[in-house]
Protein backbone atom coordinates (compact mmCIF):
# COMPACT_ATOMS: atom_id res chain seq x y z
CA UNK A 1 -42.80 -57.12 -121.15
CA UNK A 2 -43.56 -53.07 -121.42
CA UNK A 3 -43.71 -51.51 -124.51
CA UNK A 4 -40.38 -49.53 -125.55
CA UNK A 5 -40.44 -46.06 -124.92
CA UNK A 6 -39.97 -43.36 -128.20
CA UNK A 7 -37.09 -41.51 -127.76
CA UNK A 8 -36.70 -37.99 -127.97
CA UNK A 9 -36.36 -36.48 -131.31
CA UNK A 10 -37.78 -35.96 -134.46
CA UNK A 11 -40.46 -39.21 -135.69
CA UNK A 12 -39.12 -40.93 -138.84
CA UNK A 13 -40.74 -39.34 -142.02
CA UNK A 14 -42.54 -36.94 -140.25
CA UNK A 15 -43.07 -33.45 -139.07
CA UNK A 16 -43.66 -33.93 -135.81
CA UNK A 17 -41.00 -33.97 -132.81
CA UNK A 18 -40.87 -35.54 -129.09
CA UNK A 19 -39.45 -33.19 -127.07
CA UNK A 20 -39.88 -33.05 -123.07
CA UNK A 21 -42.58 -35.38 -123.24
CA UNK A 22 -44.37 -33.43 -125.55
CA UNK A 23 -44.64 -33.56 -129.13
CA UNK A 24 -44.38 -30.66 -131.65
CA UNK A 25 -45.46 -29.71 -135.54
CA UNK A 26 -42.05 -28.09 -137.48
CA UNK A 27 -41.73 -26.37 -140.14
CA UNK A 28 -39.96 -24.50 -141.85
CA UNK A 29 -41.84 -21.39 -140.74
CA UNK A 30 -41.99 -22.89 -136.70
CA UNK A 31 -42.86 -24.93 -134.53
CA UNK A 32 -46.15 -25.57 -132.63
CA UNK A 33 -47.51 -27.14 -129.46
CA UNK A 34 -49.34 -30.21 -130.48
CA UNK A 35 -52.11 -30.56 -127.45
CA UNK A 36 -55.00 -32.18 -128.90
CA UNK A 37 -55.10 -35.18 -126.86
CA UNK A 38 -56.51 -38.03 -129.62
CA UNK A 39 -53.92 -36.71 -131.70
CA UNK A 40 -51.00 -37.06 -129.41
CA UNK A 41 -52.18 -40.57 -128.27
CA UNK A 42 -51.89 -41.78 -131.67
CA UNK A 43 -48.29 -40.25 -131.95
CA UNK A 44 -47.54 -41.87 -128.80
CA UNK A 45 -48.70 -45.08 -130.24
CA UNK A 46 -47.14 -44.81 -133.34
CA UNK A 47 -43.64 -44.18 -131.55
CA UNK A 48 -44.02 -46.57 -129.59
CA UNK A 49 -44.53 -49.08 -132.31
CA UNK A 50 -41.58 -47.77 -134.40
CA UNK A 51 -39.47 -47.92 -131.27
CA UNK A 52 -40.46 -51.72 -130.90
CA UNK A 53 -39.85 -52.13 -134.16
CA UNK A 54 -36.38 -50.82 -134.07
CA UNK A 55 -35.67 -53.06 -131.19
CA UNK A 56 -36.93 -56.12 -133.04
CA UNK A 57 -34.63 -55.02 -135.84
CA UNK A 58 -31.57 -54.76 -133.65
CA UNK A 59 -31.88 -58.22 -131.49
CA UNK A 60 -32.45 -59.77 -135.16
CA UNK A 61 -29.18 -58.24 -136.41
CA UNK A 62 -27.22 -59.11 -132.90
CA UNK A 63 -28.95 -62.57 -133.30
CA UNK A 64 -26.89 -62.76 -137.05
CA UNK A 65 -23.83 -61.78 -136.24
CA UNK A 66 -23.31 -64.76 -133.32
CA UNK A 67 -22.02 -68.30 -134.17
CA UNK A 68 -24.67 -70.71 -134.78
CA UNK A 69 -25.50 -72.83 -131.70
CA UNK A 70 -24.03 -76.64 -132.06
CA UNK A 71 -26.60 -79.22 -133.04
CA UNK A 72 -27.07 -81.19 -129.67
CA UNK A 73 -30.65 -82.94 -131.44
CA UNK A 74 -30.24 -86.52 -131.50
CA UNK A 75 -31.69 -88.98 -134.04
């Protein structure tokens, strides 16, 4: 299974924003090229983690909202 992929767009709680593959510091006062390339793996990796998350969220929530299954166990 591959890891989900962050989606463009601004990282929850954060200043930072995927955009074009690349991910930028906003302010306020602008935005800014992040490029060091430890720092961007670890955004990378934290997207990625809040995008699996998201997705375990979701297939929990569809999982909910279907009938129970019909006990077929035998005694």
């Amino acid at each position: 299974m591959s890891a989900p992929t962050p989606r463009p767009g601004r990282l929850e709680r954060s200043p930072v924003v995927l955009r074009d593959g690349q991910w930028w510091l906003v302010s306020g006062a602008g935005s800014i090229l992040a490029t060091d390339p430890t720092f961007t793996n670890m955004l990378d990796g934290f997207a990625q983690a809040m995008a699996a998350a998201d997705q375990a969220v979701a297939d929990l929530c569809t999982r909910q909202s279907e009938p129970p299954a019909p006990d077929t166990g035998g005694e």
